[in-house]
N, C-alpha and C. Protein backbone atom coordinates (compact mmCIF):
# COMPACT_ATOMS: atom_id res chain seq x y z
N UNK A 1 29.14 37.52 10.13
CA UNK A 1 27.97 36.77 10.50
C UNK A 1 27.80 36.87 12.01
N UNK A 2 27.33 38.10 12.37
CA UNK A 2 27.10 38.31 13.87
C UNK A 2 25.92 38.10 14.36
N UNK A 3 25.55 38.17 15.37
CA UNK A 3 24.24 38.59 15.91
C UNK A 3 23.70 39.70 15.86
N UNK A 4 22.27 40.01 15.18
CA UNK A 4 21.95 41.09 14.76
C UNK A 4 20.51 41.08 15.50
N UNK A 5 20.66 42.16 16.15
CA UNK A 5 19.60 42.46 17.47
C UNK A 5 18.42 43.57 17.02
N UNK A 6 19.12 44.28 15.55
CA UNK A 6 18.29 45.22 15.24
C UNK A 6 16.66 44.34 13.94
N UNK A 7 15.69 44.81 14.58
CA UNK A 7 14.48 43.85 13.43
C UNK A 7 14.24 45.05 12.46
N UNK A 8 14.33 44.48 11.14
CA UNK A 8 14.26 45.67 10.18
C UNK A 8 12.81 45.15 9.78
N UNK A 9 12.06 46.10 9.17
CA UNK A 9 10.62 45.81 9.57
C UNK A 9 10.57 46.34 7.36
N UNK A 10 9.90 45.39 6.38
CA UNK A 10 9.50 45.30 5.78
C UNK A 10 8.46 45.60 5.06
N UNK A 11 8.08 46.71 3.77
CA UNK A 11 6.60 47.38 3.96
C UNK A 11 6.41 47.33 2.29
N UNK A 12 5.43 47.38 2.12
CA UNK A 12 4.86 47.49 0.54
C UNK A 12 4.57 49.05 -0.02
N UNK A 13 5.08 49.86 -0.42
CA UNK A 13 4.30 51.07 -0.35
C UNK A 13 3.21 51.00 -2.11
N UNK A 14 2.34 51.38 -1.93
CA UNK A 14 1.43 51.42 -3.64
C UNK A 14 0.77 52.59 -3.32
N UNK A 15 0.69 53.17 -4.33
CA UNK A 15 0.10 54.49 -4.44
C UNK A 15 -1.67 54.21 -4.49
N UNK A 16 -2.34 55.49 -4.08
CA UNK A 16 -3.84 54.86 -4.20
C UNK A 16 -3.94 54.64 -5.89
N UNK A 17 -3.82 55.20 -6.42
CA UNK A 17 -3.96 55.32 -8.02
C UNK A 17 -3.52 53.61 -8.71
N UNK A 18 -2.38 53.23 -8.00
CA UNK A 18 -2.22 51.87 -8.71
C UNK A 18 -3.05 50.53 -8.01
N UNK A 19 -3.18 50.94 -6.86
CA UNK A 19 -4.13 49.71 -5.98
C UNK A 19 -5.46 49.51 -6.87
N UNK A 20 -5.87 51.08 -7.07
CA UNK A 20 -7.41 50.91 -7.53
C UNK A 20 -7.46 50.79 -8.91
N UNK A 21 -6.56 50.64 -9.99
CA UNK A 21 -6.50 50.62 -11.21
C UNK A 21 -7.42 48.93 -11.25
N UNK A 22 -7.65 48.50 -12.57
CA UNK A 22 -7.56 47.28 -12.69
C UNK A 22 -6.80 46.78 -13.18
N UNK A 23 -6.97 45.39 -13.72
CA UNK A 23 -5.98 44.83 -14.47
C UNK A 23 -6.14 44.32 -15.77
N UNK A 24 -7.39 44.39 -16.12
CA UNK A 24 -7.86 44.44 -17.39
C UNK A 24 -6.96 45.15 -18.59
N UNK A 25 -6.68 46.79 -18.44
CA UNK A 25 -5.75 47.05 -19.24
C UNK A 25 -4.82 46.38 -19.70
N UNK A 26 -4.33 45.51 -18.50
CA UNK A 26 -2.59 45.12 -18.78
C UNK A 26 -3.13 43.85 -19.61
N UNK A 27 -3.86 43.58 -19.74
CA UNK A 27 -4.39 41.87 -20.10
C UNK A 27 -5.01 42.11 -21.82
N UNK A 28 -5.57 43.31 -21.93
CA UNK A 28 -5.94 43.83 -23.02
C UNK A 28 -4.80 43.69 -24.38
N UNK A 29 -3.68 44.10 -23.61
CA UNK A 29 -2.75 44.25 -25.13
C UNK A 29 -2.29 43.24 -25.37
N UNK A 30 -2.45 42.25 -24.54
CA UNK A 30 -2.21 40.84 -25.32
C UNK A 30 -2.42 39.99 -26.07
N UNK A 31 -2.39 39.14 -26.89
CA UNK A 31 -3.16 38.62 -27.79
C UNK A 31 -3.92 37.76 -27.75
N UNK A 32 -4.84 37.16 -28.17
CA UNK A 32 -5.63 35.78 -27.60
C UNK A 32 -5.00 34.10 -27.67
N UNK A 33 -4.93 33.83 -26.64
CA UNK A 33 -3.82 32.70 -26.85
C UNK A 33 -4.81 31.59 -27.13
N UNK A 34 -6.39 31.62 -27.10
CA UNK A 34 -7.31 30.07 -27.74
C UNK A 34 -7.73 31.07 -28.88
N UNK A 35 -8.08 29.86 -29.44
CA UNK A 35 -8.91 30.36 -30.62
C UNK A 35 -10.85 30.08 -30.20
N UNK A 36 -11.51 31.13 -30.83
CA UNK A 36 -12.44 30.52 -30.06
C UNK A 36 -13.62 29.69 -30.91
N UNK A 37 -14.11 29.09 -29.73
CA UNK A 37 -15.14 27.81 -29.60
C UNK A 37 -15.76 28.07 -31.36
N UNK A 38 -15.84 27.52 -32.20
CA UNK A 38 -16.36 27.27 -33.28
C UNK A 38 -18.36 27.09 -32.76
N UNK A 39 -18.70 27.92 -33.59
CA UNK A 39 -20.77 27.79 -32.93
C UNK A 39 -20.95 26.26 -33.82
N UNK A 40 -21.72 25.43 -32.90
CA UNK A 40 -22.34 23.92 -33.47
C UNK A 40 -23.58 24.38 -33.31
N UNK A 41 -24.14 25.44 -33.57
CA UNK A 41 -25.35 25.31 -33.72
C UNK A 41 -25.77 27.11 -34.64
N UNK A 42 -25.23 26.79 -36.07
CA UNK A 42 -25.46 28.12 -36.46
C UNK A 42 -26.88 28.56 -36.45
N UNK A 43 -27.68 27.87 -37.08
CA UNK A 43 -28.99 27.91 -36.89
C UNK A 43 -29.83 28.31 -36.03
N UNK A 44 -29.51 27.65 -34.77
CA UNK A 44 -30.58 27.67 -33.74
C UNK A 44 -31.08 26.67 -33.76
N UNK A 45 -30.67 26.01 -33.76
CA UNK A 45 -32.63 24.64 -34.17
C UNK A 45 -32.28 23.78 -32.64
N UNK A 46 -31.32 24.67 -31.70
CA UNK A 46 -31.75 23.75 -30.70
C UNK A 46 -31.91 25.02 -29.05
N UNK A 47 -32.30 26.26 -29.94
CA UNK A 47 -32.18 26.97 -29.33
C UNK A 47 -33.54 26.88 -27.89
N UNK A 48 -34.32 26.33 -28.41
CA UNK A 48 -35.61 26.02 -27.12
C UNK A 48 -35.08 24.88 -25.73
N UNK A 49 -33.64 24.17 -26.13
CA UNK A 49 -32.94 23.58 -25.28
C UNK A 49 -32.25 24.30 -24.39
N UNK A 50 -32.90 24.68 -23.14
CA UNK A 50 -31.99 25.62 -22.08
C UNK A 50 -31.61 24.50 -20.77
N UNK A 51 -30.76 23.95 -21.06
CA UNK A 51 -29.87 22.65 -19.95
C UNK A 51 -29.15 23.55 -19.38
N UNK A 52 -29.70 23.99 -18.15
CA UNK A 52 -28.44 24.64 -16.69
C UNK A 52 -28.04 22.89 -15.90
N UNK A 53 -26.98 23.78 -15.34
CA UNK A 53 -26.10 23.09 -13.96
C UNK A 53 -27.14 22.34 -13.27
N UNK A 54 -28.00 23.01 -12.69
CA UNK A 54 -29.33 22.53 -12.23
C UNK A 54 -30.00 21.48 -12.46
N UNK A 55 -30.41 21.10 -14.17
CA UNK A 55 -30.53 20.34 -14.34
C UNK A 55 -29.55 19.13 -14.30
N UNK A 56 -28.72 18.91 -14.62
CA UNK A 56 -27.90 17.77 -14.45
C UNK A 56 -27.77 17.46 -12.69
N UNK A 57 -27.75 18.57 -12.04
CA UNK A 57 -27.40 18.03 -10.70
C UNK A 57 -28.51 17.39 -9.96
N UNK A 58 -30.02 17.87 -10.48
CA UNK A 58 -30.71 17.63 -10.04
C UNK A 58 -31.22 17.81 -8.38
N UNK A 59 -30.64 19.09 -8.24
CA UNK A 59 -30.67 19.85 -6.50
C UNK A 59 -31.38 21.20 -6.80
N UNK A 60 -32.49 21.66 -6.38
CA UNK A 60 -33.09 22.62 -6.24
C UNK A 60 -31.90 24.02 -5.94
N UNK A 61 -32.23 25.15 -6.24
CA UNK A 61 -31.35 26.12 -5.93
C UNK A 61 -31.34 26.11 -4.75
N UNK A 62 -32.83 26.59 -4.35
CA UNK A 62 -33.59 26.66 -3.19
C UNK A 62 -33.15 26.09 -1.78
N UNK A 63 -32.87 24.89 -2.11
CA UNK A 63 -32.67 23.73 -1.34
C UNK A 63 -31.26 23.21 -0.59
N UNK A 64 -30.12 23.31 -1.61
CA UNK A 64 -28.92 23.32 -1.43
C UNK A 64 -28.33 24.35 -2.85
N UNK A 65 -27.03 24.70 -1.90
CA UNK A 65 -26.37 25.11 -2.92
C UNK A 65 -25.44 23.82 -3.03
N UNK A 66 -24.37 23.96 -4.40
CA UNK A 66 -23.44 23.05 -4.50
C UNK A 66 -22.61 22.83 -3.78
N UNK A 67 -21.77 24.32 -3.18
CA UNK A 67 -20.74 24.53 -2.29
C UNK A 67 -20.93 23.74 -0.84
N UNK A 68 -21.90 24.21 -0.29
CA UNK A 68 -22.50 23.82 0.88
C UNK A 68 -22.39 22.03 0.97
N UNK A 69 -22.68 21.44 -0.10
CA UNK A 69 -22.75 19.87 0.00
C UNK A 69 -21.48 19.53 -0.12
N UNK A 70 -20.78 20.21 -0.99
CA UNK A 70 -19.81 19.55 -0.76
C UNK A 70 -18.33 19.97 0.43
N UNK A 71 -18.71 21.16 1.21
CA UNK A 71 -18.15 21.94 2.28
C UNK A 71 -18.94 20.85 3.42
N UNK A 72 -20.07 20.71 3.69
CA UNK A 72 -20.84 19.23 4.80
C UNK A 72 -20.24 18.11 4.35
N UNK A 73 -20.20 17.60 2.80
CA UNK A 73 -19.68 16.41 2.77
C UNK A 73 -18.03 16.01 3.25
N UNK A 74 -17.08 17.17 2.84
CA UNK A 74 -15.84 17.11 3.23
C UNK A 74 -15.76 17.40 4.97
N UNK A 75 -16.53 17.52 5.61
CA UNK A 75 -17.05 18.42 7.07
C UNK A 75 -16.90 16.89 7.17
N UNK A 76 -18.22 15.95 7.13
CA UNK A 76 -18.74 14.57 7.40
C UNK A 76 -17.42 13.31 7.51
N UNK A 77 -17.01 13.93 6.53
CA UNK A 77 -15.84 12.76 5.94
C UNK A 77 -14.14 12.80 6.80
N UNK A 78 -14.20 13.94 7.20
CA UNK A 78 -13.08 14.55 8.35
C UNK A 78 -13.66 13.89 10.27
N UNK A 79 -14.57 14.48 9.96
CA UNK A 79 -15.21 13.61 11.20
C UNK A 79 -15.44 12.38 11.44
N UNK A 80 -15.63 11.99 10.30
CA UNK A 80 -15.81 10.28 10.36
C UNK A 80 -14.23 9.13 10.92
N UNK A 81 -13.26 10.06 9.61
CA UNK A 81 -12.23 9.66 9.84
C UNK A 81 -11.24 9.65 11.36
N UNK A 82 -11.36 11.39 11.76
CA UNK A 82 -11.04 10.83 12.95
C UNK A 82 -11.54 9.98 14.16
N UNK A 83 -13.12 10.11 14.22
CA UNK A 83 -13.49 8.72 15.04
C UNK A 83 -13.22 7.37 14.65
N UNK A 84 -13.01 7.35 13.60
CA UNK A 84 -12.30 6.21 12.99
C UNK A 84 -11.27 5.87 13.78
N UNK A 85 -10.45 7.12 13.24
CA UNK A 85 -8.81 7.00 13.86
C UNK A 85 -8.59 6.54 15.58
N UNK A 86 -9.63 7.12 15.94
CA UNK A 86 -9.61 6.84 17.69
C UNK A 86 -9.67 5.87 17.63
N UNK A 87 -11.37 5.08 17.62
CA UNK A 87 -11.39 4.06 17.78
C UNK A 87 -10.21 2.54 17.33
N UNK A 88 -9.89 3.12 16.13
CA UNK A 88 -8.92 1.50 15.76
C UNK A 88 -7.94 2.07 16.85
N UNK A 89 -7.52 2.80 16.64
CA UNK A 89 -6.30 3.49 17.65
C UNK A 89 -6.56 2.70 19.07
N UNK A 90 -7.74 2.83 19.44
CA UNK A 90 -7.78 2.31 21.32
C UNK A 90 -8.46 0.54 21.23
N UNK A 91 -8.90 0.37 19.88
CA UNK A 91 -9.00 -1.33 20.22
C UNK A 91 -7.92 -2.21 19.72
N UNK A 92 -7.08 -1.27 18.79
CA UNK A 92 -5.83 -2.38 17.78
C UNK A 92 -4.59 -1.83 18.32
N UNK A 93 -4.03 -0.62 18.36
CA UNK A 93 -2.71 -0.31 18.47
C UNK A 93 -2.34 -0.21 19.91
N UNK A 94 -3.55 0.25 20.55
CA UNK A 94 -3.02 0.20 22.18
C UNK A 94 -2.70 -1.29 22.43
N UNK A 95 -3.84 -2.33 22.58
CA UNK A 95 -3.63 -3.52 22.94
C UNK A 95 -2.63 -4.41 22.03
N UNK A 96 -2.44 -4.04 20.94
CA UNK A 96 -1.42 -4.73 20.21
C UNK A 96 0.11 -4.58 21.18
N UNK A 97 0.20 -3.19 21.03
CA UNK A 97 1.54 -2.49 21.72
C UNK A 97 1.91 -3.38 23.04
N UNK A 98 0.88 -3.54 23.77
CA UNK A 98 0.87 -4.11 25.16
C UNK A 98 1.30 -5.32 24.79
N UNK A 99 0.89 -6.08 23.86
CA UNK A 99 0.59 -7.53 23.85
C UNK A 99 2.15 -7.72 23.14
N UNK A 100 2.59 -7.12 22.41
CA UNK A 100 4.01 -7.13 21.91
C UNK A 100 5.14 -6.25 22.89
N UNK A 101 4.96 -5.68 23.69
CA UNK A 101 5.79 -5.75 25.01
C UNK A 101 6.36 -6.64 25.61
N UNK A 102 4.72 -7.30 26.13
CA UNK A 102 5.18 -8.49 26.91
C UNK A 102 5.62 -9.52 26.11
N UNK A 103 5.36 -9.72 24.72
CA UNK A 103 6.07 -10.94 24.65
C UNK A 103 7.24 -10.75 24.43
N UNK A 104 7.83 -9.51 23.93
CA UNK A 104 9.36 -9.48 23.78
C UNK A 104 10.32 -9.25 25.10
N UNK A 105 9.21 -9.07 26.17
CA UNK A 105 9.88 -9.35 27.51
C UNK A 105 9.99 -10.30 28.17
N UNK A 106 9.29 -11.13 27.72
CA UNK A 106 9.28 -13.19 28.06
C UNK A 106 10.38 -13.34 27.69
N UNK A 107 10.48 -12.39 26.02
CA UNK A 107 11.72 -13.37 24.90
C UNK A 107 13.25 -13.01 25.32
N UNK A 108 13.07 -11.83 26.12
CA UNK A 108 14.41 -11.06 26.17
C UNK A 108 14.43 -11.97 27.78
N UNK A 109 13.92 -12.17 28.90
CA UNK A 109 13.67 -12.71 29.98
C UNK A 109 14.14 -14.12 29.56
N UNK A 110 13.78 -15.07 28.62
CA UNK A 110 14.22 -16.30 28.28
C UNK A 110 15.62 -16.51 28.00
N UNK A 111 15.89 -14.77 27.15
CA UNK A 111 17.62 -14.80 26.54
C UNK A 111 18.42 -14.89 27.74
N UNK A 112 18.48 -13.89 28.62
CA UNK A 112 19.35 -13.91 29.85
C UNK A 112 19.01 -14.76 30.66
N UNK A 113 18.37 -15.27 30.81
CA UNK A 113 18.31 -16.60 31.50
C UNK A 113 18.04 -18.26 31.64
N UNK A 114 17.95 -18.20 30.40
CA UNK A 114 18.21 -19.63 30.02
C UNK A 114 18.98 -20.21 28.39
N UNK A 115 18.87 -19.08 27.81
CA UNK A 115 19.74 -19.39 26.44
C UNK A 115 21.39 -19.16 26.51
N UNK A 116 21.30 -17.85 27.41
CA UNK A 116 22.91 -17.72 27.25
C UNK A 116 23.71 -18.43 28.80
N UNK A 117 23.06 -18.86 29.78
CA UNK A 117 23.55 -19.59 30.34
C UNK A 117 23.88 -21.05 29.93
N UNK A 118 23.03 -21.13 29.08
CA UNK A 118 23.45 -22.88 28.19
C UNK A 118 24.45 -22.54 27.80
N UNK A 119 24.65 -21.92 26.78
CA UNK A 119 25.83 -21.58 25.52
C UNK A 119 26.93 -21.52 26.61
N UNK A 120 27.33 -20.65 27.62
CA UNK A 120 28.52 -19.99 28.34
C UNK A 120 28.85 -21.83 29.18
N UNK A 121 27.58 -22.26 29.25
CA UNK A 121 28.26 -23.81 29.99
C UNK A 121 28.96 -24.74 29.33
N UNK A 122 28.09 -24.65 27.57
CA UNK A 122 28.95 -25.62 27.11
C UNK A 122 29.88 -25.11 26.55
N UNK A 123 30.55 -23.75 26.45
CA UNK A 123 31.75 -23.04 26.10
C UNK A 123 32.32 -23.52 27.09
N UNK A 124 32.44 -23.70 28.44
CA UNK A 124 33.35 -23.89 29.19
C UNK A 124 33.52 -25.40 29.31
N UNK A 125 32.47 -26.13 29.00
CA UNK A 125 32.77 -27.87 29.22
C UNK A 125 33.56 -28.41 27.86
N UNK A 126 33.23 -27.36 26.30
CA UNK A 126 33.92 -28.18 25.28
C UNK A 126 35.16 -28.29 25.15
N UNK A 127 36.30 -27.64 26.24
CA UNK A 127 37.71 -28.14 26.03
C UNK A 127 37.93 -29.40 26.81
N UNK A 128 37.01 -29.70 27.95
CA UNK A 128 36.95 -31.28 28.30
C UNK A 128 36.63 -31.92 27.45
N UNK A 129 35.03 -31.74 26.89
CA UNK A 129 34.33 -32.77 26.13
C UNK A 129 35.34 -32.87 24.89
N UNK A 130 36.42 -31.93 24.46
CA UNK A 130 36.97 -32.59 23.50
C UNK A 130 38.26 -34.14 23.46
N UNK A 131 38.61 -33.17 25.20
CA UNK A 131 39.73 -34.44 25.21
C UNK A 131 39.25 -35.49 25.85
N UNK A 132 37.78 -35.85 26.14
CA UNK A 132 37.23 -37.15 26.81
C UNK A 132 37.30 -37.82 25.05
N UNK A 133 36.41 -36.39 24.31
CA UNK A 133 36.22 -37.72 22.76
C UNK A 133 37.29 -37.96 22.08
N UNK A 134 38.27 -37.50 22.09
CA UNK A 134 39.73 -37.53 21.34
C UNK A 134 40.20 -39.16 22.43
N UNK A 135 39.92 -39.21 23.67
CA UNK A 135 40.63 -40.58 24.13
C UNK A 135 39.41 -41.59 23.95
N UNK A 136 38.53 -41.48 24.09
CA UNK A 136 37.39 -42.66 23.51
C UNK A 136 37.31 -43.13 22.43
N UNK A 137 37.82 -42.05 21.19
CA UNK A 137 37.89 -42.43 20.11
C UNK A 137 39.20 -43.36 19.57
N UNK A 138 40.15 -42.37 20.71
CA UNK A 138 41.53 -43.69 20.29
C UNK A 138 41.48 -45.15 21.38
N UNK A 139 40.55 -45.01 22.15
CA UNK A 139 40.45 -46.05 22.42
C UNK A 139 39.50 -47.16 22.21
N UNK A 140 38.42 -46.79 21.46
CA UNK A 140 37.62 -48.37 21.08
C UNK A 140 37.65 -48.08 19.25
N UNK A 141 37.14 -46.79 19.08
CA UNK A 141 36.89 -46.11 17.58
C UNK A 141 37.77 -47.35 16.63
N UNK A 142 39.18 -46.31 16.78
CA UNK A 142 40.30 -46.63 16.11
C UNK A 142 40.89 -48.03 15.85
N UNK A 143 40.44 -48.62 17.15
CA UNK A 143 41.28 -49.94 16.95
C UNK A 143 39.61 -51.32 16.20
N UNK A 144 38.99 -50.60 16.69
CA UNK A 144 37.90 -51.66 15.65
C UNK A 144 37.65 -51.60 14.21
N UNK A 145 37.86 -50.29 14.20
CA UNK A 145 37.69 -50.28 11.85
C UNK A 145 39.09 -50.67 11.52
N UNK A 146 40.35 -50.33 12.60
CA UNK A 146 41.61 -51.16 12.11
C UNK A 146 41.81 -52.26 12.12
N UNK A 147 40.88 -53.35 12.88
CA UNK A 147 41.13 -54.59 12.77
C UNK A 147 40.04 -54.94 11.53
N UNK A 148 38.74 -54.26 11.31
CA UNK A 148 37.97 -54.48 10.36
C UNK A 148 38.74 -54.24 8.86
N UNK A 149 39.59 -53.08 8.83
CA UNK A 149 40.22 -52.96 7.32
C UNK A 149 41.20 -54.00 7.45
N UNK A 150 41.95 -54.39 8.04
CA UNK A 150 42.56 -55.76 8.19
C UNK A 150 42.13 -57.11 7.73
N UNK A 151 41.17 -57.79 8.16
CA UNK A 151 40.08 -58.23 7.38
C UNK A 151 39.36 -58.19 6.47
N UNK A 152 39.42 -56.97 6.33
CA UNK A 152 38.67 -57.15 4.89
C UNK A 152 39.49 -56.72 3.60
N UNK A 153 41.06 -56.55 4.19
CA UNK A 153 41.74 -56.26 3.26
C UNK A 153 42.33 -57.58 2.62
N UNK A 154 42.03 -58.76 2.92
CA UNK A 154 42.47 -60.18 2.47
C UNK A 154 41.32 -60.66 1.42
N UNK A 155 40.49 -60.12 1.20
CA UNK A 155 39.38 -60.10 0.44
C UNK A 155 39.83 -59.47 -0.85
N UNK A 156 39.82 -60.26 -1.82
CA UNK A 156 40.21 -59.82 -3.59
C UNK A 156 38.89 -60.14 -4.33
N UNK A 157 38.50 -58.95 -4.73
CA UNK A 157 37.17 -59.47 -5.76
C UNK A 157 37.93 -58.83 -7.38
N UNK A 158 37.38 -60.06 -7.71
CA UNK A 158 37.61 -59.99 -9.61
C UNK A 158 36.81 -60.04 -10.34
N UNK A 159 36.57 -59.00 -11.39
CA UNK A 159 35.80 -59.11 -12.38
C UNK A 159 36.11 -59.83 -13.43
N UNK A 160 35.00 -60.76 -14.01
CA UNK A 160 35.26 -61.82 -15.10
C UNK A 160 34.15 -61.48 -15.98
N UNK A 161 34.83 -61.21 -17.54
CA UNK A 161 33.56 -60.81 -18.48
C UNK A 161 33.89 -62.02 -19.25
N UNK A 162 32.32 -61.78 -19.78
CA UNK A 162 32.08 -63.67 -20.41
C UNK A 162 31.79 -63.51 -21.73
């Protein structure tokens, strides 16, 4: 798997004789793979009915072809879309983009400077604030619900069914 510097150049050769053949022959010896269309009208009796394309489309030959309307209409509909595309593009996504910049730069501006300086303060004050509440608590907490269960432990209630 080396580097290969030489370009080998690729070619079709066909003889004139097979280019200009058709292909009809080859299609000939095959067999018919539909069966065909059954006639609904053995008779004729509706043979004075000549309904072209024309009629149903109701477009002059003259006037338009089919291709053409619908080659302008797909033309129309490509064009439309991308002025479309611009426009929402320069009144919604530009100014959106902007407008969600800045606010996630307020939000990120708020983080470093006022959310995580709280948190890092009271990380450093809660090994005080624990041992201020650990002695406040043994000092009024503790000794008032112990004199209250004291008291109210001389209290006997009895149930009497009648």
């Amino acid at each position: 798997m080396g580097l290969e510097k030489e370009k080998m150049e690729t070619s079709v050769i066909m003889d004139e004789d097979e280019f200009n053949r058709s292909i009809e022959p080859i299609l000939e010896g095959k067999p018919h793979v539909y069966s065909e269309v059954p006639d609904r009208d053995p008779k004729d009796i509706n043979a004075h009915l000549q309904v072209g394309f024309e009629d149903i489309i109701a477009e002059p030959i003259s006037t338009h072809s089919f291709d053409r309307v619908w080659i302008s209409s797909h033309a129309v509909f490509e064009l439309v879309k991308f002025i479309f595309y611009r426009i929402l593009t320069t009144f919604l996504a530009i100014p959106m983009a902007f407008i969600a910049g800045i606010v996630f730069g307020i939000l990120s501006c708020i983080h470093i400077w006022v959310v995580m300086p709280v948190i890092q303060g009271c990380m450093m004050t809660l090994p005080s604030i624990h041992v201020i509440w650990t002695s406040l608590m043994d000092m009024f907490i503790v000794p008032f619900f112990f004199s209250i269960g004291r008291c109210l432990s001389s209290i006997n209630v009895k149930t009497v069914q009648n």
